[in-house]
Protein backbone atom coordinates (compact mmCIF):
# COMPACT_ATOMS: atom_id res chain seq x y z
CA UNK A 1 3.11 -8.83 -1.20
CA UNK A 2 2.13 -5.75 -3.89
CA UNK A 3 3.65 -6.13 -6.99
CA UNK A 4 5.59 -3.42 -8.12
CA UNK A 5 6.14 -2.56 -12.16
CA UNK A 6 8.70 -0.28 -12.80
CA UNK A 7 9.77 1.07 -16.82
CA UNK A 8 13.34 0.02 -17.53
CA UNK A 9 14.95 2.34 -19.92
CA UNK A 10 17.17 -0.84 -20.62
CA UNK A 11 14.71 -2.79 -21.81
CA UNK A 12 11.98 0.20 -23.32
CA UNK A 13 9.45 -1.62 -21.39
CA UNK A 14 7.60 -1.81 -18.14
CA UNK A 15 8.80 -5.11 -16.12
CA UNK A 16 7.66 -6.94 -12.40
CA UNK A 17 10.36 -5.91 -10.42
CA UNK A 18 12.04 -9.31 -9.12
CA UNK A 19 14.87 -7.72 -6.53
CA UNK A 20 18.04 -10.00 -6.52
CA UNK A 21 17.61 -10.87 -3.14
CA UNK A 22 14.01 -9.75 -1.55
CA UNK A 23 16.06 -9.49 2.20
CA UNK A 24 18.76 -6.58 0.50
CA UNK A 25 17.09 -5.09 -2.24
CA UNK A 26 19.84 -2.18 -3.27
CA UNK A 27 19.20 0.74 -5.16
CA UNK A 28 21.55 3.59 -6.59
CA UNK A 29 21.02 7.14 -7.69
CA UNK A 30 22.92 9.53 -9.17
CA UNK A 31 23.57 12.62 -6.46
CA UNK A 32 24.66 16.42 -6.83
CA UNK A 33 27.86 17.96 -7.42
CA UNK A 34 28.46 19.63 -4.52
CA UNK A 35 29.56 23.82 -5.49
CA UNK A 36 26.41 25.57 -5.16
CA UNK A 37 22.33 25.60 -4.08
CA UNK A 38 20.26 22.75 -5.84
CA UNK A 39 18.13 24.45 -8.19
CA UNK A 40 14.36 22.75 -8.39
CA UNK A 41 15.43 20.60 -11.69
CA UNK A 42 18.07 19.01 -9.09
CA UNK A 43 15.29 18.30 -6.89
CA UNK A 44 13.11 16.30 -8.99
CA UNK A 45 15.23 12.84 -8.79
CA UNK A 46 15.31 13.32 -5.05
CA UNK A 47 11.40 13.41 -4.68
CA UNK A 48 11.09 10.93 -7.40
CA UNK A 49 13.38 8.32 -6.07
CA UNK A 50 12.57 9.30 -2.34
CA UNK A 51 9.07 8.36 -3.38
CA UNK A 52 10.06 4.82 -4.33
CA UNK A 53 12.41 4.37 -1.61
CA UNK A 54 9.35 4.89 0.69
CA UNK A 55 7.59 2.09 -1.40
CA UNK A 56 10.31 -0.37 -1.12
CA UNK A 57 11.04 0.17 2.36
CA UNK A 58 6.88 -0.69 2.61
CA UNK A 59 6.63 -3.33 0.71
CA UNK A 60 10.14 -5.11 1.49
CA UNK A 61 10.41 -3.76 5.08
CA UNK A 62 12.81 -0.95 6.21
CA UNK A 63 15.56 -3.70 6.86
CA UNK A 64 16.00 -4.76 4.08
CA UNK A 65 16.26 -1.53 1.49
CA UNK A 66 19.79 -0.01 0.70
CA UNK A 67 19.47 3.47 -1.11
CA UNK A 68 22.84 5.02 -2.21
CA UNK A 69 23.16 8.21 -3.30
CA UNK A 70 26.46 9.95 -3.92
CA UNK A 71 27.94 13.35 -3.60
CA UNK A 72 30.39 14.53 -6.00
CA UNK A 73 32.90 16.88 -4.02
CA UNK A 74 35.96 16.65 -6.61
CA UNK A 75 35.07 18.70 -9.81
CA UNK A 76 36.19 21.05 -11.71
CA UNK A 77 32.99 23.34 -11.00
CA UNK A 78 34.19 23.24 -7.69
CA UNK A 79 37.62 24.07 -8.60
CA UNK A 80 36.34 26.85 -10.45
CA UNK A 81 34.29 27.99 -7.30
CA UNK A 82 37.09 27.92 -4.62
CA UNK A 83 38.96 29.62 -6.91
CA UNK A 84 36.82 32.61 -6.95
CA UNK A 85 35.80 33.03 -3.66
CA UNK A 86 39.42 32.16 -1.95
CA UNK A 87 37.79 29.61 0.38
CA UNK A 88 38.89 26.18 0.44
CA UNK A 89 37.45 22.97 -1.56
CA UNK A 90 37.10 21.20 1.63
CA UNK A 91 34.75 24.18 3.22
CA UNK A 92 32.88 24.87 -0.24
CA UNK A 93 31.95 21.06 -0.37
CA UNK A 94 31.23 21.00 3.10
CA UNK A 95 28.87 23.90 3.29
CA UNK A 96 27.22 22.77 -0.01
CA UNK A 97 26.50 19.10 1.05
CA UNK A 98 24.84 20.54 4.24
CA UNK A 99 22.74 23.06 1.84
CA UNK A 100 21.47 20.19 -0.01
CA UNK A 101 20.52 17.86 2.72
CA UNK A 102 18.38 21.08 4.64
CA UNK A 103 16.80 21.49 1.43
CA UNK A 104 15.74 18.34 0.06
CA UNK A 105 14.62 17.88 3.96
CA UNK A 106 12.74 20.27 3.51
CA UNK A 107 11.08 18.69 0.71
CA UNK A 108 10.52 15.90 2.86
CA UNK A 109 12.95 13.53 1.50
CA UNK A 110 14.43 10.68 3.83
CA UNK A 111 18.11 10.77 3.87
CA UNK A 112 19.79 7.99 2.04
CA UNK A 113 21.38 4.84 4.12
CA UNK A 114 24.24 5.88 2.16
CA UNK A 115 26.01 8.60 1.26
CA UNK A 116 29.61 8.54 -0.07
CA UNK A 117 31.66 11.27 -0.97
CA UNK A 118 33.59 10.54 -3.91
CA UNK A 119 36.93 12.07 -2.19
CA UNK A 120 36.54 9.16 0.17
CA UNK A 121 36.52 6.77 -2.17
CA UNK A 122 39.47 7.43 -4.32
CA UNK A 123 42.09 4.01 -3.60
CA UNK A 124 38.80 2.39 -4.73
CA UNK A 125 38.93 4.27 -8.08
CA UNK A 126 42.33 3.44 -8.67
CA UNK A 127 42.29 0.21 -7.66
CA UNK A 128 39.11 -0.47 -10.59
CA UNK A 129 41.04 1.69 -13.37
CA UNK A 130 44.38 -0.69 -12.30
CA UNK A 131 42.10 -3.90 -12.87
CA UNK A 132 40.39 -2.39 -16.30
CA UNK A 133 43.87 -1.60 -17.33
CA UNK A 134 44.66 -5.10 -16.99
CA UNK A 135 41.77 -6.68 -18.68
CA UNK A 136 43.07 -4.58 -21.50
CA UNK A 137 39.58 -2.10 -21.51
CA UNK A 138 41.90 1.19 -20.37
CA UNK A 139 45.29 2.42 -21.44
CA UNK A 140 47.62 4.98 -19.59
CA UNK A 141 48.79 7.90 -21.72
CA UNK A 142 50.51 11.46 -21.37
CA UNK A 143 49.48 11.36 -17.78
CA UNK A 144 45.51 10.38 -18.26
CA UNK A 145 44.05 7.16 -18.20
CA UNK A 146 40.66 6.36 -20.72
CA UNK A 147 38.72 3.94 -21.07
CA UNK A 148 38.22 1.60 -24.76
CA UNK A 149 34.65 2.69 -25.44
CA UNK A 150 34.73 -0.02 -28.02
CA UNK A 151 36.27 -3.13 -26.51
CA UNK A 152 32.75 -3.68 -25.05
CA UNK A 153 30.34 -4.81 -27.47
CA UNK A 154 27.25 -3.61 -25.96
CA UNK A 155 27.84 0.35 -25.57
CA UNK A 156 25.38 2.45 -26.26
CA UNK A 157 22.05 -0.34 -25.14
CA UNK A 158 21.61 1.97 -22.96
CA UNK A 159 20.59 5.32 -24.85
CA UNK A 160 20.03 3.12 -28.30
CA UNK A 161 22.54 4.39 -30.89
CA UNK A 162 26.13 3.12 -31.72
CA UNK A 163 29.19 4.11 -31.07
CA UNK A 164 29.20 5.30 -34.79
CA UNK A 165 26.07 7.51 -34.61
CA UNK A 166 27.41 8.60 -31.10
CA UNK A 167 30.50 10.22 -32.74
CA UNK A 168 28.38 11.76 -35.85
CA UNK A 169 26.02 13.12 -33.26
CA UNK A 170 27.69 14.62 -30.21
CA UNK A 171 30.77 17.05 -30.07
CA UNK A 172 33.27 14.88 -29.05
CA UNK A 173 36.57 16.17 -27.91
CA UNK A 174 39.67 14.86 -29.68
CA UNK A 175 42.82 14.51 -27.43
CA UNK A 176 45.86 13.40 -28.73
CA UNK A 177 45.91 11.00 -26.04
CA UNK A 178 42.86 9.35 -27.04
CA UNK A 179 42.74 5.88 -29.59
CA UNK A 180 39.38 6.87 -30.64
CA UNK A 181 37.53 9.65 -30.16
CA UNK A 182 34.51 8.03 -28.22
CA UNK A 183 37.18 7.02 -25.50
CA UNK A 184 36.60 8.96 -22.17
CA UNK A 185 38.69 9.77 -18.91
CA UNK A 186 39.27 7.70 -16.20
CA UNK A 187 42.04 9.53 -14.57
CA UNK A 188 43.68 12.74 -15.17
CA UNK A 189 46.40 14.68 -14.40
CA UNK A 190 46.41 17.83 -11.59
CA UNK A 191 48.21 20.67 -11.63
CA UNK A 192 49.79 22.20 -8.17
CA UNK A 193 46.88 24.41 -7.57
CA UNK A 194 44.24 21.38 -8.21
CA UNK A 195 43.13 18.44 -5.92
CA UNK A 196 45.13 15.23 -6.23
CA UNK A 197 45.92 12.02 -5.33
CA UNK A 198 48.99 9.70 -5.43
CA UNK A 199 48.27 7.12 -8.26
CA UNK A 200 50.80 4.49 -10.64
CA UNK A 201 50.09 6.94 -13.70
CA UNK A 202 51.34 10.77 -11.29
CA UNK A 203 49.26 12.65 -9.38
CA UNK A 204 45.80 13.15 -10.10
CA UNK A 205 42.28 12.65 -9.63
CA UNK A 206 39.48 11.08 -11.34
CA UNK A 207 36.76 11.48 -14.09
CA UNK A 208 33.38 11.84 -13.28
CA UNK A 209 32.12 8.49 -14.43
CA UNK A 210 34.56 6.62 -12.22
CA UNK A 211 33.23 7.57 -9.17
CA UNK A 212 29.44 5.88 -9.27
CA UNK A 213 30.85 2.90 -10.37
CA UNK A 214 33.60 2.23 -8.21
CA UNK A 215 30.76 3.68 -4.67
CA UNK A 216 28.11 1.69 -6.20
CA UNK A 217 30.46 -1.97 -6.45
CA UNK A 218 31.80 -1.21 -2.80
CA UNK A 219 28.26 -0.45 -1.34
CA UNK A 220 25.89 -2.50 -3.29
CA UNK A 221 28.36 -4.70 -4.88
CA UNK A 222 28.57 -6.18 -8.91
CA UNK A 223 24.83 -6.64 -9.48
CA UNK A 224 22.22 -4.46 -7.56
CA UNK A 225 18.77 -3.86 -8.53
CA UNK A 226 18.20 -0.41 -9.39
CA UNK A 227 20.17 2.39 -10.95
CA UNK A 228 18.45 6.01 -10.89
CA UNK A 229 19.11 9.96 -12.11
CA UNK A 230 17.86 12.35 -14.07
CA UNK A 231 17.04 11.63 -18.05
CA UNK A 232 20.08 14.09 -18.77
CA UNK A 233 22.75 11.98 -17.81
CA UNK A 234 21.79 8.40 -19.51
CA UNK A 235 24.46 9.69 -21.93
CA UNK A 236 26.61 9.55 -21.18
CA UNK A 237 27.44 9.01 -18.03
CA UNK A 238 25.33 6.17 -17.09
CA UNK A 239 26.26 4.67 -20.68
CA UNK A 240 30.05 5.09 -19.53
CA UNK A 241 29.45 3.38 -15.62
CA UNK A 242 27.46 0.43 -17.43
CA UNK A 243 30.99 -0.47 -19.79
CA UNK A 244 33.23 0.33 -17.36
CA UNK A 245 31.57 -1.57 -14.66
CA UNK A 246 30.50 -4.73 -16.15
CA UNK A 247 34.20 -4.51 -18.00
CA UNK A 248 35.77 -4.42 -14.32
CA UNK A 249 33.18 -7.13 -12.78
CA UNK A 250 31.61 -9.14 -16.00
CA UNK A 251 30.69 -11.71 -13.21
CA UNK A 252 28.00 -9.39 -12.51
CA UNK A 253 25.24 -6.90 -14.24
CA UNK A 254 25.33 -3.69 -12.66
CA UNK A 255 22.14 -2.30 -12.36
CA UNK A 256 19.18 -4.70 -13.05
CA UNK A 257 16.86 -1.93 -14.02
CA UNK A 258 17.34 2.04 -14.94
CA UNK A 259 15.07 4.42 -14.31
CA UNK A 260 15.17 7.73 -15.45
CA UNK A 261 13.37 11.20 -14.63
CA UNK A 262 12.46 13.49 -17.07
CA UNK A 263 13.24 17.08 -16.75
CA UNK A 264 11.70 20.42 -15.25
CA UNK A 265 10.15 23.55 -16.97
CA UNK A 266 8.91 26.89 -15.68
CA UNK A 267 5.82 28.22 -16.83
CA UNK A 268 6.68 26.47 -19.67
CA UNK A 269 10.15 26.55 -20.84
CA UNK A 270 13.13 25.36 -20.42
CA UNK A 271 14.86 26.73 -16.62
CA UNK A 272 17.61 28.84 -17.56
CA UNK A 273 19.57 32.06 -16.18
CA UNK A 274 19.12 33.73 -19.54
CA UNK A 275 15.21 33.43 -19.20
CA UNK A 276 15.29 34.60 -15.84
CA UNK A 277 13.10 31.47 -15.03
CA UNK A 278 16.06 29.91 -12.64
CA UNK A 279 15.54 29.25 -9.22
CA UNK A 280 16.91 27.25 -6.42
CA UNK A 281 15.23 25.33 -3.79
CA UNK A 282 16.20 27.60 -1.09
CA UNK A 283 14.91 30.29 -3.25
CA UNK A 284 11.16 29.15 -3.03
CA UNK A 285 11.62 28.05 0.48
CA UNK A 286 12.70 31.77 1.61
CA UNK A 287 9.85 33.32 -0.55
CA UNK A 288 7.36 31.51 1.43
CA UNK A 289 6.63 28.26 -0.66
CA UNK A 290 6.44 25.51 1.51
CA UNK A 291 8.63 22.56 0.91
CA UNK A 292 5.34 20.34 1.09
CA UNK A 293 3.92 22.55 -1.65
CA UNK A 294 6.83 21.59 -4.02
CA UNK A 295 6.97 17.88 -3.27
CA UNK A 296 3.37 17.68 -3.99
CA UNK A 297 3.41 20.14 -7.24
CA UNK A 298 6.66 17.71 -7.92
CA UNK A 299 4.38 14.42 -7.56
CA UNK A 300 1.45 15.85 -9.56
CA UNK A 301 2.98 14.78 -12.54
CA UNK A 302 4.49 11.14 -14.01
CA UNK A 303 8.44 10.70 -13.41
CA UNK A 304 8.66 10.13 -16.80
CA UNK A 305 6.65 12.91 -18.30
CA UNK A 306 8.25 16.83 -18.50
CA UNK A 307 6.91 18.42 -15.28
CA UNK A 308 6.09 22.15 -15.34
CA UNK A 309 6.66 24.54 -12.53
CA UNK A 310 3.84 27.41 -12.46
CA UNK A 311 2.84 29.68 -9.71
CA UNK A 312 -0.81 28.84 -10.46
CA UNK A 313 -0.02 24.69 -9.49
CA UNK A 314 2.09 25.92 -6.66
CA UNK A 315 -0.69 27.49 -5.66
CA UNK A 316 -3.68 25.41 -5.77
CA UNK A 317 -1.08 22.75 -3.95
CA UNK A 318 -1.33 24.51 -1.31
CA UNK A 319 -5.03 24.83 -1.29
CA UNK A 320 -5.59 20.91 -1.41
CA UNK A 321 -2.65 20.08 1.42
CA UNK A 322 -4.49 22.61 3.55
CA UNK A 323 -7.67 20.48 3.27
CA UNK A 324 -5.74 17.32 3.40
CA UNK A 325 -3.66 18.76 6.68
CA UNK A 326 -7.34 20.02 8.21
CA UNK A 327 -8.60 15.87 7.93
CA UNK A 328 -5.26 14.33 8.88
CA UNK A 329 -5.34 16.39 12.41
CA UNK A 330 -4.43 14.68 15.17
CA UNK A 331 -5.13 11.14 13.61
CA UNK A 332 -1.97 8.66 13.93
CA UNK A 333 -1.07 6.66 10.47
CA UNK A 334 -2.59 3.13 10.24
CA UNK A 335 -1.09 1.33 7.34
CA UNK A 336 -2.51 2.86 3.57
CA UNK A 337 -4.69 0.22 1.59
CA UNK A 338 -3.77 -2.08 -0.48
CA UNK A 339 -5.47 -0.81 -3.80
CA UNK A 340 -3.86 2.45 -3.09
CA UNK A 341 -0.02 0.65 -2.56
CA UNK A 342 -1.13 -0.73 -5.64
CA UNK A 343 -1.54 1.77 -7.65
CA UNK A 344 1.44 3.57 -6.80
CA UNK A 345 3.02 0.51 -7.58
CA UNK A 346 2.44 0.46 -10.87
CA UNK A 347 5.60 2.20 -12.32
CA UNK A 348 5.27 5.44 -9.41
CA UNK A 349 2.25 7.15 -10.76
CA UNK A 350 1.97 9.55 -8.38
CA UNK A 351 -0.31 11.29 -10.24
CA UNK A 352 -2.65 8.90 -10.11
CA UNK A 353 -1.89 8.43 -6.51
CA UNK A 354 -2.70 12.00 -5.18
CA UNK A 355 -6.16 11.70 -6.93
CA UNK A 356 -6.89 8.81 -5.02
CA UNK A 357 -5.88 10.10 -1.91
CA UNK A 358 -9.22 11.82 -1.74
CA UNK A 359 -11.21 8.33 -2.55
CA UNK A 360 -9.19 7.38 0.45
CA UNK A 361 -10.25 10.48 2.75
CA UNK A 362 -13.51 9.73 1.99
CA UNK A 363 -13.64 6.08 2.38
CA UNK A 364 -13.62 7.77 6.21
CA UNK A 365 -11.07 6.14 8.28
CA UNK A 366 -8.63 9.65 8.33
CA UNK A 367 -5.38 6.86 9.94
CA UNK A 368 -5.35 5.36 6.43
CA UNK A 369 -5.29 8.75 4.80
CA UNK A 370 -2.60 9.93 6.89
CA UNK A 371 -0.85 6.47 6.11
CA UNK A 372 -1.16 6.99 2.46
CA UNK A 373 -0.12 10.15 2.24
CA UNK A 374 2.81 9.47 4.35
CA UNK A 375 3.68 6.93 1.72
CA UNK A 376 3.93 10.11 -0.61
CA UNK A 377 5.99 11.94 1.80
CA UNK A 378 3.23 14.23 2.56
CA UNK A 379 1.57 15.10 5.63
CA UNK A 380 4.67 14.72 7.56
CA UNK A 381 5.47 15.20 11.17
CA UNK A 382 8.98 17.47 10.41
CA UNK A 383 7.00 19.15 6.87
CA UNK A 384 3.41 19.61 7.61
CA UNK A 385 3.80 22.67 10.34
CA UNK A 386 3.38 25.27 7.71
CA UNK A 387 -0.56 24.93 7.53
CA UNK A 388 -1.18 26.36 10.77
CA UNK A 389 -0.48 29.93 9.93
CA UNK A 390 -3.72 29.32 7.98
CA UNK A 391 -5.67 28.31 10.59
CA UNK A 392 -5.49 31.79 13.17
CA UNK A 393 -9.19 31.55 13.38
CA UNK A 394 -11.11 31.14 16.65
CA UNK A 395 -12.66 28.18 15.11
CA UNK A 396 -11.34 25.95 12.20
CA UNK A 397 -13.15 22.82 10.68
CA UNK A 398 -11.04 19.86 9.14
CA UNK A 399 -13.30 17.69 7.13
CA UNK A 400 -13.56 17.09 2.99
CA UNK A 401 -14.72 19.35 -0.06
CA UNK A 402 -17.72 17.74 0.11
CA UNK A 403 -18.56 18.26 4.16
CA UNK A 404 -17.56 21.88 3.83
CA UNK A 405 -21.31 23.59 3.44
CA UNK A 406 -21.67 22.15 7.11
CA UNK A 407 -19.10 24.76 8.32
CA UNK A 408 -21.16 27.39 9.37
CA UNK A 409 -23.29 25.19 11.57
CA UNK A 410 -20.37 23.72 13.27
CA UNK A 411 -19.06 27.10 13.95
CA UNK A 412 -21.68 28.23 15.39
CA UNK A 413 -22.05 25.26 17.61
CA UNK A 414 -18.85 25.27 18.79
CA UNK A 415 -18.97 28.90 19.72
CA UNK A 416 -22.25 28.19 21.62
CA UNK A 417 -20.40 25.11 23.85
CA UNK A 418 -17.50 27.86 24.10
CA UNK A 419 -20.16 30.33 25.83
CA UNK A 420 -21.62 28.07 27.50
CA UNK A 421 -18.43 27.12 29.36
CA UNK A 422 -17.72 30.91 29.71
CA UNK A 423 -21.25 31.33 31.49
CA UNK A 424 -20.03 28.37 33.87
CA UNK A 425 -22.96 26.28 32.61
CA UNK A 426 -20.75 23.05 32.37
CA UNK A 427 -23.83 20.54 32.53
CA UNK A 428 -25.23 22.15 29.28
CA UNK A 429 -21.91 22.38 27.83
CA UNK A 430 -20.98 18.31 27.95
CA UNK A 431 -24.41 17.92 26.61
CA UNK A 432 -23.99 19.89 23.28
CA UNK A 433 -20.35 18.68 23.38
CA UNK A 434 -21.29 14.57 23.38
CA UNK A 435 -23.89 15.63 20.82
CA UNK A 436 -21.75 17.26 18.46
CA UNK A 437 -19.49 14.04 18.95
CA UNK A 438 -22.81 11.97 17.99
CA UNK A 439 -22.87 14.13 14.93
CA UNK A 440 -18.96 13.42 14.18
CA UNK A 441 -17.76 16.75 15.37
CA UNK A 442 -14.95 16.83 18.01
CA UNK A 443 -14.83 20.09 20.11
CA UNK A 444 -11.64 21.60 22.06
CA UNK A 445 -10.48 24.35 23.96
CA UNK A 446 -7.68 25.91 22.79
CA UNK A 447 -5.27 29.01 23.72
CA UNK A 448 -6.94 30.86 20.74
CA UNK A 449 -10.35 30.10 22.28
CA UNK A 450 -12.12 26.82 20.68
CA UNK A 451 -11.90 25.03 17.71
CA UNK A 452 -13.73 22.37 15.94
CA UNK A 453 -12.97 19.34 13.96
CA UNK A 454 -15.65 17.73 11.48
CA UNK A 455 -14.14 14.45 11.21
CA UNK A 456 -14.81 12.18 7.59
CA UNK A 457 -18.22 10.45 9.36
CA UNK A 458 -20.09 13.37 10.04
CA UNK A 459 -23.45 12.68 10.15
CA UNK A 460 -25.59 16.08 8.74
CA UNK A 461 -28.69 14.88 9.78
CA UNK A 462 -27.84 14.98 13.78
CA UNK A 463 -25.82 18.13 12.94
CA UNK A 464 -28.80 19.72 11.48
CA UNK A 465 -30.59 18.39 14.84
CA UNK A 466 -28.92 21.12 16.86
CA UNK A 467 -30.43 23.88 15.19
């Protein structure tokens, strides 16, 4: 079985990853809040953590991999939004959660296994805040209830500063409600025109950090193995889920391992309305950038590492998955090699795994390429259509860089076999054809005419024999 090495922000250090239980290996991640289009920085964790999910689900078997990811569809954003447009919550979140999911399928990310809606998980909420309550970490006041940042010990392990530091740092608000100032919302109060919910402390609804951890204990349970999201919201929201969790279940560890994404630039700074620079998904997709292209502009750079968005990667993406698409035609995914799993393996370098890809193209068996870039989430079935629009001409050659000063002999042979079944002349016609096979070149008639595919084991020297 590969080994696979992932960095735990935890621990500052890159560990073997030793799932809980190799038959349910669980993960969770961080999802949208559901009021608007995804812009690309909310993209990045889904390509990231769809990427790993793919390598689980291949090294553990599809069976036994659980990947949660939530959507948040109570929010004040959303509040905000419905308010403005006179449409109701229910039909904002629903149209918004469908946005998503087209998009990030479009990118060529697998939908989760699950996918709660915090709305439908609200007795479970109330039913952890009436337990923490208990256990004397929360207190009920004026209507809200908070949590006691500092009855547990280890707050803050996470992001590595103290509670202390924390409050000298970070604005803060200061509630009259709150014991300290580092204490944060479990529950709080609606008014008639907001969503709420029944609950012992009035009607309501619930803070943002509630909701992951009460999904993640009824889906994965009190320990799982992975927790994952964007580098923006270790603090501190996944500092809040760890205290409140393990507070409500100290029987178990939460997340064995975090993992964290860093975030997205454009040409080189930050996104941001005020720069002009900010840009949904949806966006690209309807000027003409192909989801593919993203993902694999998305993967050309380390999860952990700032990525930067530029026209000029976008671009020569879709240069090399045009090449890759031209060798992966018509060739059904094997299984990808081991060294390749491997190095993927090795904390999700996907970097390092796209520049192999070609080692793999040319180690010439295209079924392994396909298989390893399919490991990616590239060369998909459902995303790889787009590449045909470049292809219009009579005759179009799929082979490597390296095979591509044969294309003007292969053209020209393939037109000859093309006359030469024009001309009726069939006998002369299967002869060139089996000879071009010889030579690693597979002819066709198409609609268009004919076209040609130099497979990864031409052979140049019976090529140049049909001169």
């Amino acid at each position: 079985m590969t080994l696979i090495r992932l960095y735990n922000t935890r621990t500052r250090k890159k560990e073997d990853f030793k799932p809980l239980d190799p038959d349910n290996v669980r993960m969770y991640v961080c999802g949208p809040t559901v009021y608007d289009r995804a812009h690309l920085g909310n993209a990045r964790p889904v390509v990231v953590f769809d990427v790993l999910y793919r390598l689980l689900r291949h090294v553990y078997g599809p069976d036994h991999v659980t990947y949660a990811r939530n959507f948040t569809d109570v929010d004040d954003k959303i509040n905000a939004r419905a308010a403005e447009s006179g449409r109701s919550i229910g039909d904002i979140t629903a149209e918004t959660t469908q946005w998503f999911l087209d998009d990030m399928g479009a990118l060529g990310a697998l939908e989760p296994d699950e996918m709660p809606r915090a709305t439908q998980y609200i007795p479970q909420m109330v039913a952890m805040i009436e337990d923490l309550i208990a256990k004397g970490h929360a207190y009920a006041k004026e209507g809200h209830v908070l949590f006691r940042v500092r009855s547990y010990k280890d707050y803050g392990k996470l992001s590595g500063r103290s509670v202390d530091d924390m409050i000298a740092g970070a604005r803060v608000e200061v509630a009259p409600f709150k014991e300290d100032p580092m204490d944060f919302v479990l529950w709080k109060p609606s008014t008639e025109d907001q969503p709420g919910w029944d609950s012992p402390w009035g009607r309501g609804r619930p803070g943002w950090h509630i909701e992951c951890s009460a999904m993640a204990y009824e889906l994965l349970g009190e320990s799982f193995d992975i927790h994952g999201g964007g580098n923006d919201l270790m603090f501190p929201h996944h500092e809040n889920e760890i205290a409140q969790s393990c507070c409500a279940h100290p029987e178990g560890g939460f997340a064995q391992v975090w993992m964290h994404n860093e975030m997205l630039q454009v040409e080189g700074k930050k996104m941001s309305k005020s720069l002009g620079n900010f840009f949904t998904v949806h966006d690209l997709l309807e000027q003409g950038v192909q989801g593919e292209v993203i993902r694999f502009v998305f993967l050309s750079t380390h999860y952990r590492k700032p990525m930067d968005w530029t026209a000029e990667k976008a671009e020569q993406a879709r240069q090399t998955l045009i090449e890759f698409q031209k060798i992966a035609r018509g060739h059904t995914p094997s299984s990808p090699p081991d060294w390749f799993v491997s190095l993927l393996a090795d904390d999700l370098n996907t970097s390092l795994a796209l520049s192999a890809l070609r080692d793999v193209a040319e180690a010439g068996d295209p079924a392994q390429f396909v298989a390893a870039a399919n490991l990616l989430g590239l060369l998909l079935p459902e995303t790889g259509y787009w590449w045909k629009e470049e292809l219009l001409d009579t005759v179009f050659v799929a082979g490597s860089q390296s095979q591509w000063n044969h294309v003007p002999l292969v053209r020209s042979a393939a037109k000859k076999w093309q006359e030469l079944r024009a001309n009726k002349q069939y006998e002369e016609a299967d002869r060139l054809r089996n000879q071009l096979e010889e030579a690693g070149v597979e002819v066709r008639a198409v609609a268009a005419g004919v076209s040609a595919y130099m497979g990864i084991s031409l052979d140049p020297a019976k090529l140049e024999a049909l001169k």
